[in-house]
PDB file of N, CA and C in Angstrom:
ATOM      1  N   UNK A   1     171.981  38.829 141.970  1.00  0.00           N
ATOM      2  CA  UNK A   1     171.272  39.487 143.050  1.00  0.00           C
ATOM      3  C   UNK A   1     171.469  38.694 144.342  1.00  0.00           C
ATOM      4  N   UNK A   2     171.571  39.490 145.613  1.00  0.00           N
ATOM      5  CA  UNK A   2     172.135  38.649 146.773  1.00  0.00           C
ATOM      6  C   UNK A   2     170.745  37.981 147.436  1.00  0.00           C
ATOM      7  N   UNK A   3     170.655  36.718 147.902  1.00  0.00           N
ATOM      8  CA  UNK A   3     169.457  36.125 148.378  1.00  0.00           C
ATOM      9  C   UNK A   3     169.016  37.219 149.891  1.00  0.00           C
ATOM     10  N   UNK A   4     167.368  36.898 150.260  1.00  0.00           N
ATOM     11  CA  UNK A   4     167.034  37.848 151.106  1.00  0.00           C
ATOM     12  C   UNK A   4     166.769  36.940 152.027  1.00  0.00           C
ATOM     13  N   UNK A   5     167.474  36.435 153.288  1.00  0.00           N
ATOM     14  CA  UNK A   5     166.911  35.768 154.463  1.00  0.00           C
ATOM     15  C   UNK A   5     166.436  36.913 155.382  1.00  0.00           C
ATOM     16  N   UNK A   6     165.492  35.895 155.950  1.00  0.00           N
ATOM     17  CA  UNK A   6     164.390  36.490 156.662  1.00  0.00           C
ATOM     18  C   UNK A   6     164.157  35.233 157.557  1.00  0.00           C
ATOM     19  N   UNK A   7     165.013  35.668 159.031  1.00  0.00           N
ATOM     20  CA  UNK A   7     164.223  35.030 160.371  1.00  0.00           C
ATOM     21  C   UNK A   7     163.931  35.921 161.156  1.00  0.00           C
ATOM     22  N   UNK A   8     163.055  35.185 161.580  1.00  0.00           N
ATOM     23  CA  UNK A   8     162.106  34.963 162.221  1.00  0.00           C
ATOM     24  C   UNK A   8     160.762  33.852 162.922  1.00  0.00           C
ATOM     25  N   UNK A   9     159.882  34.013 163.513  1.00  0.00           N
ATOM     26  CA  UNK A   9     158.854  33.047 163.412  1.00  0.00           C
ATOM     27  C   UNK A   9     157.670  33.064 162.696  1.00  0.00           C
ATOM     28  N   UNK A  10     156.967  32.222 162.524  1.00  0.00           N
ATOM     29  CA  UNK A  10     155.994  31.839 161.877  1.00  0.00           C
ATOM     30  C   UNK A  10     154.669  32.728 162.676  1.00  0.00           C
ATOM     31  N   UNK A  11     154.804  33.119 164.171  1.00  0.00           N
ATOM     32  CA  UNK A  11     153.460  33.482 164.611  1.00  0.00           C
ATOM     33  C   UNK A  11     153.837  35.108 164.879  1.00  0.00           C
ATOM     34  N   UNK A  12     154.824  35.417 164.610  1.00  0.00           N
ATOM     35  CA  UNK A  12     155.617  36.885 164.696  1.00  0.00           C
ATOM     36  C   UNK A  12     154.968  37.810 164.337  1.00  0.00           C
ATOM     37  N   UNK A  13     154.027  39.166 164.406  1.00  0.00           N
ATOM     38  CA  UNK A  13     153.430  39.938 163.704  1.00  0.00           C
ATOM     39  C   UNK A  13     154.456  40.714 162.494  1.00  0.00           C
ATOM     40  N   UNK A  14     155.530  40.826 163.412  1.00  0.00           N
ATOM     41  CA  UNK A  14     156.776  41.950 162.536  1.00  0.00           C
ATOM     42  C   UNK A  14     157.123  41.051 161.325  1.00  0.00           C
ATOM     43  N   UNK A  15     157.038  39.587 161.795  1.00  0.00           N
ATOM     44  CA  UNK A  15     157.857  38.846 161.031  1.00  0.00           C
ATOM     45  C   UNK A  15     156.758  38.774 159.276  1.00  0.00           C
ATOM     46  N   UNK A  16     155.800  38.548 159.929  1.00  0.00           N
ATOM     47  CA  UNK A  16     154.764  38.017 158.945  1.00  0.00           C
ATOM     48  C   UNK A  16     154.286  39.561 157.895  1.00  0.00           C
ATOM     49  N   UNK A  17     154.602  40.231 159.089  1.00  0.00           N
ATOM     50  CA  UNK A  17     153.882  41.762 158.092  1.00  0.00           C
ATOM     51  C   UNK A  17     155.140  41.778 156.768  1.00  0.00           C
ATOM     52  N   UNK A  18     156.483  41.650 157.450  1.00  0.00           N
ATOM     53  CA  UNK A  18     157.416  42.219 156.275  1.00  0.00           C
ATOM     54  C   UNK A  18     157.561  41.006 155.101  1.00  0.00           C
ATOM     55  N   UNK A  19     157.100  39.827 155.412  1.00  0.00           N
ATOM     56  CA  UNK A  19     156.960  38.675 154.583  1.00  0.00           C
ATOM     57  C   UNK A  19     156.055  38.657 153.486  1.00  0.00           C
ATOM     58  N   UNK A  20     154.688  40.055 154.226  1.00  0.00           N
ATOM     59  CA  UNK A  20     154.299  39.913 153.202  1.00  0.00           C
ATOM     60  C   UNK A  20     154.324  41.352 152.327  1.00  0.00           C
ATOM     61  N   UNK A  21     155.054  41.691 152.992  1.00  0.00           N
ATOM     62  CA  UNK A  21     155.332  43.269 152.337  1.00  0.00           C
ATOM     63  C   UNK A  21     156.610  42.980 150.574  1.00  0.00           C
ATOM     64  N   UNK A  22     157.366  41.749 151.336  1.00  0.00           N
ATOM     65  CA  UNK A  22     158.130  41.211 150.490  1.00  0.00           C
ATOM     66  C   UNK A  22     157.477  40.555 149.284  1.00  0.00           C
ATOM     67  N   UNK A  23     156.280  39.596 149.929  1.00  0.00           N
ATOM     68  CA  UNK A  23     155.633  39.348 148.851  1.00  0.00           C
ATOM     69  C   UNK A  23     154.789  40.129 148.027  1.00  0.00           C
ATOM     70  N   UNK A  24     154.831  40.468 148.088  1.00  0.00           N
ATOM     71  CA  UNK A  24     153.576  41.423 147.830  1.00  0.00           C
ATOM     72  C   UNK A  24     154.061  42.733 146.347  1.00  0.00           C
ATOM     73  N   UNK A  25     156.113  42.855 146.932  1.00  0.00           N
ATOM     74  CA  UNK A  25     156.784  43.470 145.922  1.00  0.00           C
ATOM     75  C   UNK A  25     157.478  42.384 144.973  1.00  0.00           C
ATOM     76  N   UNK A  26     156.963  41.243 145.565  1.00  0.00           N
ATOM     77  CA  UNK A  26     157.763  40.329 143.966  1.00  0.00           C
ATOM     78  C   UNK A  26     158.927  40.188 144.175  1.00  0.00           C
ATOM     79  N   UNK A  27     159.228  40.295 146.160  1.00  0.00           N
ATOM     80  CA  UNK A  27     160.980  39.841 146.281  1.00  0.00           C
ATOM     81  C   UNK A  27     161.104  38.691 146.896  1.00  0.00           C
ATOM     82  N   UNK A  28     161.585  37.615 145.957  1.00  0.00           N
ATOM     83  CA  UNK A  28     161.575  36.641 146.835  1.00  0.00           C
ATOM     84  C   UNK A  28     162.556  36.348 148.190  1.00  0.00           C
ATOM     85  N   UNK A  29     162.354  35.359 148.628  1.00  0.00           N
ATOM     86  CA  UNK A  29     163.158  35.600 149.984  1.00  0.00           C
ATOM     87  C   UNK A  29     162.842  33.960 150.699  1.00  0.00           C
ATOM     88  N   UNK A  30     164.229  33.563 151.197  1.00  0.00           N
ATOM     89  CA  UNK A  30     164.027  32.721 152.450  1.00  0.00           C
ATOM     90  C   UNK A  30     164.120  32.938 153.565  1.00  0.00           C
ATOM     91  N   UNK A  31     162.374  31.951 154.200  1.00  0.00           N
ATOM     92  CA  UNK A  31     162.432  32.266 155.813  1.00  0.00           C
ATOM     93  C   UNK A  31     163.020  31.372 156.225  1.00  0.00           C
ATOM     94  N   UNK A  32     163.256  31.830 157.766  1.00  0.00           N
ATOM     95  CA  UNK A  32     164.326  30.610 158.769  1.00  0.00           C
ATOM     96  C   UNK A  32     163.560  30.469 159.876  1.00  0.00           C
ATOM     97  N   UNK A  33     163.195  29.995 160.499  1.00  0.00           N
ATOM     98  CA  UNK A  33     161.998  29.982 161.634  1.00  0.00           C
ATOM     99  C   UNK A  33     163.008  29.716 162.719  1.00  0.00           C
ATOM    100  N   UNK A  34     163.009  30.710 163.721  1.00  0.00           N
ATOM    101  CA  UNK A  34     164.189  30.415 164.665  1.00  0.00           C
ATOM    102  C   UNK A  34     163.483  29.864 165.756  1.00  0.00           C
ATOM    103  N   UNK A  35     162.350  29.240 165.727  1.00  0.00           N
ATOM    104  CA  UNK A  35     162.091  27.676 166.920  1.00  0.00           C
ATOM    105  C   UNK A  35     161.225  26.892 166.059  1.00  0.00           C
ATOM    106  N   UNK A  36     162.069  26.344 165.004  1.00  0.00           N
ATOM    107  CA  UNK A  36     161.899  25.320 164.205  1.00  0.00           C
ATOM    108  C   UNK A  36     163.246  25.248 163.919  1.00  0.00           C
ATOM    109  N   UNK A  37     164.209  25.649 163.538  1.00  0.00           N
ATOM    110  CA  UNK A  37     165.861  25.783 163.151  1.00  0.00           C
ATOM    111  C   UNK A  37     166.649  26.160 163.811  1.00  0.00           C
ATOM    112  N   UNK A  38     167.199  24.951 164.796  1.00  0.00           N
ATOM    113  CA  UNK A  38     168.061  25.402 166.034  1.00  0.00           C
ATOM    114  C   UNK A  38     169.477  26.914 165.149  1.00  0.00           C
ATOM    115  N   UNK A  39     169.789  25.756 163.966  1.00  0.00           N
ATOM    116  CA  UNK A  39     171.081  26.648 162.837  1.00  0.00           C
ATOM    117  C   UNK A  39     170.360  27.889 163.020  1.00  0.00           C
ATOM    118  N   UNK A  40     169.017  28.571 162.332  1.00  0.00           N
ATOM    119  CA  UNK A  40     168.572  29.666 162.371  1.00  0.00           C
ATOM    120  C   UNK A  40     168.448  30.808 163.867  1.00  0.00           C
ATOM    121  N   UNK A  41     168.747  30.014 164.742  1.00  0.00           N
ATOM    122  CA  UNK A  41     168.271  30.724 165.766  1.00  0.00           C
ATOM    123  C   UNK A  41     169.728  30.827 166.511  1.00  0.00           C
ATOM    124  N   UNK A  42     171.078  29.964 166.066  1.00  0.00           N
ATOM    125  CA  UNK A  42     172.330  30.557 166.121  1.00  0.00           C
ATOM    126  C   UNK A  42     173.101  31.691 165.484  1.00  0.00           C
ATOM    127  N   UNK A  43     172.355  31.579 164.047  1.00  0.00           N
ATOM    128  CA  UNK A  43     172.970  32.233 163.024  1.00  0.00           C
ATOM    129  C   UNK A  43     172.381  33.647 163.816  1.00  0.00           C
ATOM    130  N   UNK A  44     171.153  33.872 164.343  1.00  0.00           N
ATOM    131  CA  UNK A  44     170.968  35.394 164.755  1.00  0.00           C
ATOM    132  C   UNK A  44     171.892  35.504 165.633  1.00  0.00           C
ATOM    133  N   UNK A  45     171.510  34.843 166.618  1.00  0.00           N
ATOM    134  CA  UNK A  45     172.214  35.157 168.054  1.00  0.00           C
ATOM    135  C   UNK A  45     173.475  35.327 167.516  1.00  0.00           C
ATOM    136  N   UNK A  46     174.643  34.833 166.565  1.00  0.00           N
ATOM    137  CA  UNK A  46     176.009  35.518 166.095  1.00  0.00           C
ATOM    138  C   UNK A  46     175.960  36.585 165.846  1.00  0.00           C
ATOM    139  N   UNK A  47     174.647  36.898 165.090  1.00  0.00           N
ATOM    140  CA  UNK A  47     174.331  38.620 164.384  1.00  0.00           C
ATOM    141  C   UNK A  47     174.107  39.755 165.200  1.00  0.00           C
ATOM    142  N   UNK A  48     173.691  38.978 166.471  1.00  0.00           N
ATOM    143  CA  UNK A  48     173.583  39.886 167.340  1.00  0.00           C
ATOM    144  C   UNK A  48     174.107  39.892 168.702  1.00  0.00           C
ATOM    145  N   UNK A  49     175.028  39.381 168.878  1.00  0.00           N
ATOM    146  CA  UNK A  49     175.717  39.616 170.287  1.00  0.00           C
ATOM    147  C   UNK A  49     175.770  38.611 171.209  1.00  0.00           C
ATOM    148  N   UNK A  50     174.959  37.419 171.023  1.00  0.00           N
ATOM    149  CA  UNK A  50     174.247  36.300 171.948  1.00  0.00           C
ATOM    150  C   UNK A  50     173.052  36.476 171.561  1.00  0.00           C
ATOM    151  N   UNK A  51     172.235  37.795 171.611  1.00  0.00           N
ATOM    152  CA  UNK A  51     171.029  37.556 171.514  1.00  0.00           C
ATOM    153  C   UNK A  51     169.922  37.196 170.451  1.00  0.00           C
ATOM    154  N   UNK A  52     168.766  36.898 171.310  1.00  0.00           N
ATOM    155  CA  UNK A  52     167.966  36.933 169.992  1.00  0.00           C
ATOM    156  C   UNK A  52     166.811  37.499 169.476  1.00  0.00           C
ATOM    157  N   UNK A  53     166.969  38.688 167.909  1.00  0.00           N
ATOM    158  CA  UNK A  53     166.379  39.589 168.096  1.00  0.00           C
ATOM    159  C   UNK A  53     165.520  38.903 166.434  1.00  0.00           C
ATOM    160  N   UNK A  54     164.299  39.268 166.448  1.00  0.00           N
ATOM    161  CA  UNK A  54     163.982  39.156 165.240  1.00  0.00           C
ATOM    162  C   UNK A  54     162.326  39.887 165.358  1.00  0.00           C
ATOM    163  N   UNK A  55     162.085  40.237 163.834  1.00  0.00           N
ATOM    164  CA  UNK A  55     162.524  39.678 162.751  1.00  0.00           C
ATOM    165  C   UNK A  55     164.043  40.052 162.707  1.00  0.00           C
ATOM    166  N   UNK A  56     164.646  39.484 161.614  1.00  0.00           N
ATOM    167  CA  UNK A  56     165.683  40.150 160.793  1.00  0.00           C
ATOM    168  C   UNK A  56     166.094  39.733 159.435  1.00  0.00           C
ATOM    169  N   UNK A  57     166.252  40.598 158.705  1.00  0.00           N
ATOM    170  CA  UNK A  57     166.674  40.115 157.435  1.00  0.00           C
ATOM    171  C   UNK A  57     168.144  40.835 157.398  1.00  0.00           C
ATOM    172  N   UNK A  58     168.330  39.786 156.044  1.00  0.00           N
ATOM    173  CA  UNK A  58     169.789  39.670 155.698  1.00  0.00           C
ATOM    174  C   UNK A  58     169.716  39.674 154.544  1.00  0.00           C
ATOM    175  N   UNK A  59     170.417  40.454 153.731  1.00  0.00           N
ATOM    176  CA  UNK A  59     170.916  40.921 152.502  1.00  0.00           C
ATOM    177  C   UNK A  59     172.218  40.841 152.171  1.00  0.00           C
ATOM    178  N   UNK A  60     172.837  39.618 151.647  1.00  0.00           N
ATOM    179  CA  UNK A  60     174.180  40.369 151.405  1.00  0.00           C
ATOM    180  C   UNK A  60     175.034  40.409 152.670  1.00  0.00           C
ATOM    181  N   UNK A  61     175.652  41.247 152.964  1.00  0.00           N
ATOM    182  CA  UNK A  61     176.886  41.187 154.171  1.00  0.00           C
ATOM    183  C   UNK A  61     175.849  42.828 154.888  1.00  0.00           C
ATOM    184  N   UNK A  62     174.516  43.130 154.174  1.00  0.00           N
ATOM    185  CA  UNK A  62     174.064  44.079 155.378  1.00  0.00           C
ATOM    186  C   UNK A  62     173.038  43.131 156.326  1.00  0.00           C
ATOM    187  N   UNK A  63     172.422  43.517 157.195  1.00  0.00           N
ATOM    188  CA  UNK A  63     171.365  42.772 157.900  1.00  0.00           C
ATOM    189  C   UNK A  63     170.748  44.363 159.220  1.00  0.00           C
ATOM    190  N   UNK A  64     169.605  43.919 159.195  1.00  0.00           N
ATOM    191  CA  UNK A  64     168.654  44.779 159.779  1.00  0.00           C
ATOM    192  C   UNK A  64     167.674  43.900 160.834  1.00  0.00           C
ATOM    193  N   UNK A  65     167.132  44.755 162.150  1.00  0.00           N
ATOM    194  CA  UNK A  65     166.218  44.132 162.929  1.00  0.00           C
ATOM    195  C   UNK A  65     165.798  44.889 163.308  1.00  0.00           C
ATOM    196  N   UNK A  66     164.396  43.896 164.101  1.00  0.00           N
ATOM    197  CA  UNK A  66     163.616  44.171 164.363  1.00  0.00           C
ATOM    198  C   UNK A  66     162.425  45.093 163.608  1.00  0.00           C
ATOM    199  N   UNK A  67     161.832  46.036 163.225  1.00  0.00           N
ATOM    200  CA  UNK A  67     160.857  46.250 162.066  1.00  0.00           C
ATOM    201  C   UNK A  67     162.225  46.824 161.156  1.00  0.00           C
ATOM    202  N   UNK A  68     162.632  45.862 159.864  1.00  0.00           N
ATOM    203  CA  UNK A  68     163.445  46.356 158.858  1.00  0.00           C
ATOM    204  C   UNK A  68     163.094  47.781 158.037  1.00  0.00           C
ATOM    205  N   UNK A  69     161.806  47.540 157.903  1.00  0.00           N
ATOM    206  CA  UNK A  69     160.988  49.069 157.425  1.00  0.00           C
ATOM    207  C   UNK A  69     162.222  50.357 157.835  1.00  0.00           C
ATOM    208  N   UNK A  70     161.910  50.203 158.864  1.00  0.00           N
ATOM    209  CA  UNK A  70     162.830  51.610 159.486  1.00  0.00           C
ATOM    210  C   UNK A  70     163.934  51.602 160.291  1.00  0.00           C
ATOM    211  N   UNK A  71     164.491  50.646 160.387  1.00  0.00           N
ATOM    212  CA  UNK A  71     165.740  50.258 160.712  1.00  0.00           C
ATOM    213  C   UNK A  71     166.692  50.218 160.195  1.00  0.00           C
ATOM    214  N   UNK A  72     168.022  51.150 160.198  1.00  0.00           N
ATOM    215  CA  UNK A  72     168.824  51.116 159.037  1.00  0.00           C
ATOM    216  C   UNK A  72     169.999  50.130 158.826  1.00  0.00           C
ATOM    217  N   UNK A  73     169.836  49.869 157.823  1.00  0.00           N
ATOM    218  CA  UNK A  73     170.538  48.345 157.461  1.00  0.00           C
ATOM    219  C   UNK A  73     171.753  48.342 157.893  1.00  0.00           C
ATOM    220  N   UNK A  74     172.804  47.526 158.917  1.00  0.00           N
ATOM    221  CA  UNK A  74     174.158  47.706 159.211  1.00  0.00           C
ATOM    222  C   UNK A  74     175.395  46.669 158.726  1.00  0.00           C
TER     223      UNK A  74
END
């Protein structure tokens, strides 16, 4: 099964709701706190153009932002 990263921050509403939406289904997942982890807060900005958008998770070679809920995975 492919690991589920998940950055974002720690005080994030989007971030924290889907963290615990994750928990909550028994998927585990690593967070990356992108102003605690300079690496984490590059690795988006590659994902996204320069910028930096989060939450976002990453699955695998798909990845989704901002509320993943309804965002379709690209």
């Amino acid at each position: 099964m492919a690991r589920v990263l998940v950055y974002g921050t720690e005080r994030c509403p989007l971030t924290l709701g889907f963290r615990k939406y994750l928990q909550q289904s028994g998927i585990p997942f690593e967070l990356h706190d992108v102003e605690r982890d300079p690496e984490a807060e590059q690795a988006v900005r590659a994902m996204n153009g320069g910028e930096l958008k989060f939450p976002m998770v990453a699955v695998g070679n798909s990845r989704a932002t901002g509320n993943p809920a309804t965002t379709p995975a690209r």
